[in-house]
Each structure stands twice: as structure tokens, then as C-alpha cells.
C-alpha atoms as a PDB file:
ATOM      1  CA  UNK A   1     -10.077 -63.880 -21.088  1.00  0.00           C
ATOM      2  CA  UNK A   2     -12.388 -61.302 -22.035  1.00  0.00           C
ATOM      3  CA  UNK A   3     -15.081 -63.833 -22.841  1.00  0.00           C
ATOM      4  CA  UNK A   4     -14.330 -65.268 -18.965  1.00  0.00           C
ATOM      5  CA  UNK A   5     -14.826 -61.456 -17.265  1.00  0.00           C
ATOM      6  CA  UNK A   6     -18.199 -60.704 -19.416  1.00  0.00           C
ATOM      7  CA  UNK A   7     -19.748 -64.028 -17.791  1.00  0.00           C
ATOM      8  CA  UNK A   8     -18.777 -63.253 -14.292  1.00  0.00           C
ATOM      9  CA  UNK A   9     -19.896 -59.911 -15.000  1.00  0.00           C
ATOM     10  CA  UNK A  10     -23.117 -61.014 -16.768  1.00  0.00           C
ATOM     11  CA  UNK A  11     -23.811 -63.583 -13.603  1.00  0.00           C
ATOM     12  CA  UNK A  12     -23.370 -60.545 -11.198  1.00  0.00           C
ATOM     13  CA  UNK A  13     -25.688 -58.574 -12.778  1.00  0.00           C
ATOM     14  CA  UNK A  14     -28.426 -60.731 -14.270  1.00  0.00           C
ATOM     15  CA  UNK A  15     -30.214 -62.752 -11.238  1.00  0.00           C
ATOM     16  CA  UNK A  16     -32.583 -64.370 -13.833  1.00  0.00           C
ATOM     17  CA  UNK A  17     -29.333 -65.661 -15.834  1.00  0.00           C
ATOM     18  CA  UNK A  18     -27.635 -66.820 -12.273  1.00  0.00           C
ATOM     19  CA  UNK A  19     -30.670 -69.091 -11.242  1.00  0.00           C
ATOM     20  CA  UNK A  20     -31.037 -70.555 -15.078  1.00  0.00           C
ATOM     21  CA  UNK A  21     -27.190 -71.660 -14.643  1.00  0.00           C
ATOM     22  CA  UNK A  22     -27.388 -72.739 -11.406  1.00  0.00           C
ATOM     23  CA  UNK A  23     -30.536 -74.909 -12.112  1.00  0.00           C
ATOM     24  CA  UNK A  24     -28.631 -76.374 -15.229  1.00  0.00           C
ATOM     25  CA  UNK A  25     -25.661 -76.901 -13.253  1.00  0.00           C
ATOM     26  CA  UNK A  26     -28.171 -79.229 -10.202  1.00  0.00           C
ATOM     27  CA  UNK A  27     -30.092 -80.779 -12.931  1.00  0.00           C
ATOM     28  CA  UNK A  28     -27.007 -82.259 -14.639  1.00  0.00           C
ATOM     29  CA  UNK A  29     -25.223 -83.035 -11.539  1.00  0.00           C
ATOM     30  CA  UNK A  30     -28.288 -85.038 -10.938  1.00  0.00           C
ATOM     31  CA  UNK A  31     -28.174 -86.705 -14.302  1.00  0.00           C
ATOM     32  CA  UNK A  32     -24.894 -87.621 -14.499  1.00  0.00           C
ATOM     33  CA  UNK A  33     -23.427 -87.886 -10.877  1.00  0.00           C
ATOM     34  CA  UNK A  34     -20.131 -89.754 -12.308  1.00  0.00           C
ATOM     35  CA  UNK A  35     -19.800 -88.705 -15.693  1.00  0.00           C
ATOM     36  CA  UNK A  36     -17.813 -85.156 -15.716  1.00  0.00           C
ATOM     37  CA  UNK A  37     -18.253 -85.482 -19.935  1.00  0.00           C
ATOM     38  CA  UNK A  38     -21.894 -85.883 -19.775  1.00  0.00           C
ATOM     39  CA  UNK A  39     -22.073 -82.800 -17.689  1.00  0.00           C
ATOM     40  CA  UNK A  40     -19.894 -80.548 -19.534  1.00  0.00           C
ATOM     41  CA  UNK A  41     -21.731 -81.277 -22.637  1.00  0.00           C
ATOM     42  CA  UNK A  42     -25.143 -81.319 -21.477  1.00  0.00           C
ATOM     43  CA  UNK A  43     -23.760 -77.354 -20.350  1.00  0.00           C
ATOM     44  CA  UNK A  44     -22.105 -76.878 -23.822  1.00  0.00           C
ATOM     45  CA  UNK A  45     -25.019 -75.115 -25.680  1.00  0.00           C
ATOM     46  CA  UNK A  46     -26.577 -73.458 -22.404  1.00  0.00           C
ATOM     47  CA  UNK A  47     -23.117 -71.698 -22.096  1.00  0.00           C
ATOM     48  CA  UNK A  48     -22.320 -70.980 -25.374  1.00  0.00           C
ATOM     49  CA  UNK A  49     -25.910 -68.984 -25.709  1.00  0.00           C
ATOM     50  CA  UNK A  50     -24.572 -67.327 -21.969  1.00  0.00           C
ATOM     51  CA  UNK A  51     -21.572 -66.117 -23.251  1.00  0.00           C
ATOM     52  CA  UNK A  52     -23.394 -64.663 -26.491  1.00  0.00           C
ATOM     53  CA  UNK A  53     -25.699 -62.283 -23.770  1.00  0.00           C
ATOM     54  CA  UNK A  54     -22.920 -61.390 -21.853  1.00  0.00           C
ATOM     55  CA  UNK A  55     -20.112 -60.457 -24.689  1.00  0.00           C
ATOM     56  CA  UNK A  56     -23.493 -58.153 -26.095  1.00  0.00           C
ATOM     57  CA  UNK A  57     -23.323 -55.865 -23.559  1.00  0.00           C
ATOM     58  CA  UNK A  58     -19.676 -56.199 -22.042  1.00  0.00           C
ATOM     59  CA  UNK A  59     -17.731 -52.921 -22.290  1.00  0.00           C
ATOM     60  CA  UNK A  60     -14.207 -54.624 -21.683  1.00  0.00           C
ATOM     61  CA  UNK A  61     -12.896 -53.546 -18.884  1.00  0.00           C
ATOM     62  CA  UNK A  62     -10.926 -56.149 -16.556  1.00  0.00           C
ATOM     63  CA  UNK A  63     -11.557 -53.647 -13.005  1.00  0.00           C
ATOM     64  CA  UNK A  64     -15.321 -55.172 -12.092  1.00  0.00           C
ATOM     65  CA  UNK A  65     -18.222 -55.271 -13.459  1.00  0.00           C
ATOM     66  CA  UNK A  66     -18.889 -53.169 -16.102  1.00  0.00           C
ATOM     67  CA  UNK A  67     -21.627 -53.604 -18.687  1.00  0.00           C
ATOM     68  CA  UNK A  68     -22.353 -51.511 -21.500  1.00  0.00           C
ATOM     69  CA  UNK A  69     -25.089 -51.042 -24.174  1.00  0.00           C
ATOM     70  CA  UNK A  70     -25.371 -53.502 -26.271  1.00  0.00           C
ATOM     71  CA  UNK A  71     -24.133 -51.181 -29.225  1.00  0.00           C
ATOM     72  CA  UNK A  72     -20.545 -50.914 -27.333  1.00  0.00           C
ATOM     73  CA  UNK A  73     -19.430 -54.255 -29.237  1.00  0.00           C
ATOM     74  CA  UNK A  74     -20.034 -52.740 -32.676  1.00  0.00           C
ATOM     75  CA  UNK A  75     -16.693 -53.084 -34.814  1.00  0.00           C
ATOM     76  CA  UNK A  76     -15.058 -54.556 -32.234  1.00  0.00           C
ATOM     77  CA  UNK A  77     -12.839 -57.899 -33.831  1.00  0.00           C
ATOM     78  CA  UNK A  78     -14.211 -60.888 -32.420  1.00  0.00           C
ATOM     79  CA  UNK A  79     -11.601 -62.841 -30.284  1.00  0.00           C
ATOM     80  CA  UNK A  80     -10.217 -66.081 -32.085  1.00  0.00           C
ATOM     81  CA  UNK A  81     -11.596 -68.100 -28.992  1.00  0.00           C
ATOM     82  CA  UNK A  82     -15.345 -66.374 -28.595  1.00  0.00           C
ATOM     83  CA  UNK A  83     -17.918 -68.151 -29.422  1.00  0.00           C
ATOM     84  CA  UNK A  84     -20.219 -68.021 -32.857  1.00  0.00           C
ATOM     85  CA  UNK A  85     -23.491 -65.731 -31.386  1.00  0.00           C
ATOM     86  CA  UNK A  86     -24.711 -66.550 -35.157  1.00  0.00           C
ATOM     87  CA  UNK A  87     -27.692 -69.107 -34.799  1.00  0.00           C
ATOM     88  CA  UNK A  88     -26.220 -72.545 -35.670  1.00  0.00           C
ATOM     89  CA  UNK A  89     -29.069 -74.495 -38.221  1.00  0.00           C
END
């Protein structure tokens, strides 16, 4: 859940990061108007790199939004379902 309230709280605060998800979001509704798969995956890596930014500065709190510095995550145990922030090669 935790990773679900740092994106809503990364959205609200980050207007560049809203319009680069929203223009994903139109471009693969465009591309793939009847394919639901298509779209989720064509979203995969965009969110997974969204969710990366926003668990960097979220200060986990569940009230609102609430963003910390980026150090706030330091020794914190990474949830079983967050995402790997390592780069994949």
C-alpha cells in the first residue's frame, strides 16, 4: 500500500511527473484502443521508474501528502511487493 500512497502523493506534487503519465497513458490508449495487455505493458517500465521517484522521497505517512528528503528512506526494509529501483541491464 505504501508503494500506492507515495505515487498519488508523488502525482500531487510533481506537475512535470503528472503530464509525463498522462501523455503515456493517451499515447497508449491510442496505440492499443482494444488491447488492455498491450497497454498495461507498454506502462510497465514507465511506472516501475515512477514508483522508484516517488518511494525516494516518501516519508510514509497514510494522512496526505507528505514527502520527505530523499535521505528519509535510508534503512528502511524494502516492502516484499516494491519494486527493484536498481537499474535492470
Amino acid at each position: 500500500m505504501d508503494r500506492h500512497l507515495a505515487v498519488r502523493d508523488f502525482l500531487r506534487n510533481s506537475r512535470e511527473a503528472r503530464e509525463a503519465y498522462a501523455n503515456i497513458k493517451r499515447e497508449l490508449a491510442q496505440r492499443y484502443p482494444y488491447d488492455i495487455d498491450g497497454y498495461c505493458a507498454g506502462k510497465d517500465e514507465f511506472v516501475r521508474e515512477l514508483e522508484c521517484q516517488a518511494l525516494a522521497v516518501y516519508d510514509g505517512s497514510r494522512n496526505g501528502p507528505h514527502l520527505a528528503a530523499p535521505t528519509a528512506q535510508q534503512g528502511k526494509p524494502a516492502s516484499a511487493s516494491a519494486p527493484s529501483c536498481s537499474p535492470e541491464r
